[in-house]
Each structure stands twice: as structure tokens, then as C-alpha cells.
Protein backbone atom coordinates (compact mmCIF):
# COMPACT_ATOMS: atom_id res chain seq x y z
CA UNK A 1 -8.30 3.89 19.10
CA UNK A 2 -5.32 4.26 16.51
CA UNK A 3 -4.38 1.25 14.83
CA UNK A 4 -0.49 0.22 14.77
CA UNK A 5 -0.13 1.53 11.17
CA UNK A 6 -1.48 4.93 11.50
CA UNK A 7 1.10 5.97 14.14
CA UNK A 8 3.51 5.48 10.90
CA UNK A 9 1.15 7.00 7.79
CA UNK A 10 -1.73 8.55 8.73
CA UNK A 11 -4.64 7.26 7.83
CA UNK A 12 -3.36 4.29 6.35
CA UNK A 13 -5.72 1.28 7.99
CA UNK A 14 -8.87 3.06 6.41
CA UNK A 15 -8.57 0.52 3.78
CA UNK A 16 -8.10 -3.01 3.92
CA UNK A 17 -8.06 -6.14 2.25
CA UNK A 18 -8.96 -9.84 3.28
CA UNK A 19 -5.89 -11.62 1.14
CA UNK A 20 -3.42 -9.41 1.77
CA UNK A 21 -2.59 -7.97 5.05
CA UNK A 22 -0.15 -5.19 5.68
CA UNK A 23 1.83 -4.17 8.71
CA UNK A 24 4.19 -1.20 9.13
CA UNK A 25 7.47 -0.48 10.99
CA UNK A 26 10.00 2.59 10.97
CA UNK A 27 13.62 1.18 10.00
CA UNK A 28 16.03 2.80 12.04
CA UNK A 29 19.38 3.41 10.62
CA UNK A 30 18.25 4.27 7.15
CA UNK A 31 16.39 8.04 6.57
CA UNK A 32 12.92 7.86 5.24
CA UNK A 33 12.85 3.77 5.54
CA UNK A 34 9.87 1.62 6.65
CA UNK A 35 9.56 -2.29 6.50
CA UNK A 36 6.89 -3.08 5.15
CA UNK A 37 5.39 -6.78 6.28
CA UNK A 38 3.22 -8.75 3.75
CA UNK A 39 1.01 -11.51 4.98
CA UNK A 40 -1.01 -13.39 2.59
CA UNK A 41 -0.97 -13.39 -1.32
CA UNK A 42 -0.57 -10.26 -3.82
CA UNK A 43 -2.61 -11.07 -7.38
CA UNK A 44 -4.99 -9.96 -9.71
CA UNK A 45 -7.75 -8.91 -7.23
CA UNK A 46 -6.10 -6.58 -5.00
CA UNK A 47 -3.08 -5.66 -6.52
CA UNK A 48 -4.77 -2.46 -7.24
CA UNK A 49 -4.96 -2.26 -3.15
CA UNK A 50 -1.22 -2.73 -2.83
CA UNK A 51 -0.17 -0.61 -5.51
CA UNK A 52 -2.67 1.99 -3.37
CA UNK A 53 -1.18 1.32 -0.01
CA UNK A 54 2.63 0.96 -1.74
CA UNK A 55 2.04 4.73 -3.39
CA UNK A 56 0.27 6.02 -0.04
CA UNK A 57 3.39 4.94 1.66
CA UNK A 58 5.61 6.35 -0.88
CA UNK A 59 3.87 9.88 -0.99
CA UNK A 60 4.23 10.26 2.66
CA UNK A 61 7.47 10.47 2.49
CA UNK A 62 9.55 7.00 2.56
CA UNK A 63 11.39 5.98 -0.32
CA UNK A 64 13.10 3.11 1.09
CA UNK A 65 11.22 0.29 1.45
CA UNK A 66 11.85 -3.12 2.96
CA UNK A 67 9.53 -6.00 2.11
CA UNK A 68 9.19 -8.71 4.74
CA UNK A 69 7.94 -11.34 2.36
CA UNK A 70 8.42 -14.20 4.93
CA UNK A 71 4.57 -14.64 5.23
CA UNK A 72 3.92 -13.90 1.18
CA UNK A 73 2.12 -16.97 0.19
CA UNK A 74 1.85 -16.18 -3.24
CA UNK A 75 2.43 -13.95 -6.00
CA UNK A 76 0.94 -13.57 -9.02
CA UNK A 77 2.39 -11.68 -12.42
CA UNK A 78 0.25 -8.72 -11.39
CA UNK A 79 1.89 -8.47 -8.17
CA UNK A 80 5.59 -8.38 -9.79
CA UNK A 81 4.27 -5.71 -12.00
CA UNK A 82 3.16 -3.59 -9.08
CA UNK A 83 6.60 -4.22 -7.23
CA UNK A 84 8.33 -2.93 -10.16
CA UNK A 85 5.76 0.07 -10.51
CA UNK A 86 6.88 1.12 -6.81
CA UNK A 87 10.60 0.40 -7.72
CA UNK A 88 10.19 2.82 -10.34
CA UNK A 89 8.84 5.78 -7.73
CA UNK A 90 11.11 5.20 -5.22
CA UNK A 91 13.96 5.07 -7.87
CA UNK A 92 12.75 8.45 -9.26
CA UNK A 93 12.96 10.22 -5.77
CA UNK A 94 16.13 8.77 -4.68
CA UNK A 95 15.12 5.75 -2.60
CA UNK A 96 15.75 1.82 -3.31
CA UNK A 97 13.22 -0.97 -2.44
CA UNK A 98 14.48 -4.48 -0.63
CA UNK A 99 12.65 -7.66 -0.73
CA UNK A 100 13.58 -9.74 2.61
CA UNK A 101 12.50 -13.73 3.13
CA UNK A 102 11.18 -14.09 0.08
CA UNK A 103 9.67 -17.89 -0.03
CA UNK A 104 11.32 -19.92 -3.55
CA UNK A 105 7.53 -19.97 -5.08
CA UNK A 106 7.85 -16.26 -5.00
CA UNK A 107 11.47 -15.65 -6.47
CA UNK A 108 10.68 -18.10 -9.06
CA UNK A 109 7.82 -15.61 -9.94
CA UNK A 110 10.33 -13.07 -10.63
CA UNK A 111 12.85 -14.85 -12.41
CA UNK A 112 10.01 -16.53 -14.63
CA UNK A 113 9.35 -13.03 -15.59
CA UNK A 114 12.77 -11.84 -16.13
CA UNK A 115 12.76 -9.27 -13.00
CA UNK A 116 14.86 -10.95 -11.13
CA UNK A 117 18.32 -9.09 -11.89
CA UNK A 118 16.10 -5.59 -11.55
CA UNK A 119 15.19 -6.19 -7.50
CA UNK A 120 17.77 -6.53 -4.43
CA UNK A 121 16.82 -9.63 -2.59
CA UNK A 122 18.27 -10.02 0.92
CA UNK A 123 17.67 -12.78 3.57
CA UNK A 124 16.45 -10.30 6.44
CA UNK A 125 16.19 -7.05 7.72
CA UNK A 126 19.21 -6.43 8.93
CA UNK A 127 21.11 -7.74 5.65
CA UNK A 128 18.81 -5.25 3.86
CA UNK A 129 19.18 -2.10 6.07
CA UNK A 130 22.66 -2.27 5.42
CA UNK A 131 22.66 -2.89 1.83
CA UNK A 132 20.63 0.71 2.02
CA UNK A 133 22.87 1.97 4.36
CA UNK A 134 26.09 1.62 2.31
CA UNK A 135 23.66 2.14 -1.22
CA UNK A 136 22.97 5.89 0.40
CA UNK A 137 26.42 6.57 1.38
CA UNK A 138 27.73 5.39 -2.14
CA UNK A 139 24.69 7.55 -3.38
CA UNK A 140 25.71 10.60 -1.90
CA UNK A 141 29.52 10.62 -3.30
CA UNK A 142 29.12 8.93 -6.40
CA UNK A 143 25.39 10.19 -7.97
CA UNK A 144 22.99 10.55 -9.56
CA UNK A 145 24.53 10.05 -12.42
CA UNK A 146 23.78 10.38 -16.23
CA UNK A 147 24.99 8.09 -19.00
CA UNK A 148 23.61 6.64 -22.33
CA UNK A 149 22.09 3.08 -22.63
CA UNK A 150 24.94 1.18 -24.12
CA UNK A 151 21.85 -0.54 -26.43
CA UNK A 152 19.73 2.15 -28.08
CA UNK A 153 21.61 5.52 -26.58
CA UNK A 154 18.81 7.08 -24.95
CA UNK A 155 20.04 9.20 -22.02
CA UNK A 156 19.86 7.55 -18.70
CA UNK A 157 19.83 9.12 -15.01
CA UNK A 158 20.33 6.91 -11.94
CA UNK A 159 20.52 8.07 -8.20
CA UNK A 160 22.52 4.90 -6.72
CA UNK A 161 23.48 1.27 -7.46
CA UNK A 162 21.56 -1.43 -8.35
CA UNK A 163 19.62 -3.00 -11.45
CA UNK A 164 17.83 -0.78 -13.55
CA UNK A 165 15.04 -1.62 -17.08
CA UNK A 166 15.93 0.86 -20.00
CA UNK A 167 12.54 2.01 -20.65
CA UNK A 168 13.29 2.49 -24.15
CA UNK A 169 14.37 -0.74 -25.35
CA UNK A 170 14.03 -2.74 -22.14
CA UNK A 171 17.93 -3.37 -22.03
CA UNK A 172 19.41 -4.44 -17.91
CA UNK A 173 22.10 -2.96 -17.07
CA UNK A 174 23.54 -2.82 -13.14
CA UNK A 175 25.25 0.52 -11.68
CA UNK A 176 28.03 -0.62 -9.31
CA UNK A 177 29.64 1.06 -6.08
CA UNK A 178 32.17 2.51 -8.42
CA UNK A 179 29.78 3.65 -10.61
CA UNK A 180 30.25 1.59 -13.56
CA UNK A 181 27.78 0.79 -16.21
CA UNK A 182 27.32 -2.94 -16.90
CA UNK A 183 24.83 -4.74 -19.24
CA UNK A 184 23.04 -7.81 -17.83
């Protein structure tokens, strides 16, 4: 019998975890997106498995994610690291990621750690398959587009809007619709 999640990826329920369980669905209305449901909590002990099953998802193919984090319990400071370790592959193949439902405990993880500006947070699905929706069609007019980090001047490329980390010097800066640089 084929389990629900390898009608999406292949292979994808041949590994598991007992804290942290993951369902898939196709997002329609936004090319190469899945929503990706998280049930349980995401630390220290298997955030190697998520950053596994995030990278599996991203290498077949989808580089827009959705996050249903309605049923994310917890998250620890390992888990934010492995959400911005997928934001950085989807970024670098032209994709975005979307956290939807987030509980406060989690949010509060990310702002505690100074993430917070760098990830879209949206209230459900729908809110976040048109933020991607109107992010791709902005993408496709406007980028990618080069520019120096207003801090330390290392050259920058970015593929839509959003928050991004300078990995040199660890500057924020956003990328609006109009495609204006701003710090913070």
C-alpha cells in the first residue's frame, strides 16, 4: 500500500520520527508548491530528520513551501536553525518558504533569536498561497536582482521579495515589490 506522502515525493514515508510527524499536500495555484503539515515538536533530537525530510522535499523539485505549524507544539533553537537552512535552498533556486498558524510559543522562538524579520508569517493557507502568488509574479518582472549590502558591500543576488541575512556581516535588509533595498 502507498502511504499519503509518497503519492507527492517518492519514497518519502521510509523514514519517520515519533516527535515529529509530517504530512504532505500539493498547493494548487502556486508552481512547484507543497504544504507541508507539522505535528508535534522540532528540537535537538530530530532536527537532523527534518532538515532530511525538508531537503528531500526540496530536491524533488518544490521550492515553495508552506508550513502548517497549527499543530507545532514546540520549537527549539535547533529547529529555527533548520528553518532558516531550508530558507536558504529554496531562496537559492528561486522559491520562498511560508510559515502558516504558527502558535505564540513558537514565534516567540524566532523573534528571541532575531529571525523573525527573515521569515513570512501568514495566518493560513490561503493568505500564504497568495503572498507566493503575487511574490512569483513580482519575481518574474522585477528579478533576480543584484546589489551591494548597504553594510559591508559584498555583492548580493536575490530572486524576489522578502527578508534576507547578509552572510557576510549578518546585516537584514527587506527587498520590496518595487524592488527597493531596505535595511532592517
Amino acid at each position: 500500500m502507498m502511504l499519503k506522502n509518497d503519492r507527492v515525493i517518492p519514497n518519502f514515508d521510509d523514514e519517520k520520527n515519533e516527535s515529529l510527524a509530517i504530512t504532505l499536500e500539493p498547493s494548487a495555484g502556486v508552481d512547484n508548491c507543497v504544504t507541508v503539515n507539522l505535528d508535534g515538536s522540532i528540537d535537538t533530537a530530530n532536527s537532523a530528520f527534518f532538515l532530511g525530510r525538508g531537503t528531500k522535499i526540496i530536491d524533488s523539485g518544490f521550492v515553495n513551501l508552506i508550513f502548517d505549524c497549527g499543530n507545532l507544539a514546540d520549537l527549539s533553537s535547533t529547529g529555527v536553525g533548520v528553518f532558516a537552512a531550508l530558507l536558504r535552498m529554496v531562496r537559492r533556486r528561486g522559491g520562498d518558504l511560508v510559515l502558516t498558524g504558527a502558535q505564540p510559543r513558537v514565534c516567540e522562538k524566532f523573534r528571541l533569536l532575531g529571525f523573525a524579520e527573515c521569515f513570512t508569517l501568514k495566518g493560513d493557507r490561503e493568505e500564504a498561497v497568495a503572498f507566493l502568488q503575487r511574490n512569483n509574479a513580482i519575481a518574474g518582472i522585477l528579478f533576480p536582482k543584484t546589489f551591494a549590502c548597504p553594510v559591508c558591500r559584498k555583492n548580493l543576488a536575490v530572486r524576489g521579495t522578502g527578508r534576507f541575512l547578509c552572510p557576510e556581516c549578518g546585516c537584514v535588509m527587506g527587498v520590496n515589490d518595487q524592488g527597493q533595498i531596505l535595511l532592517g
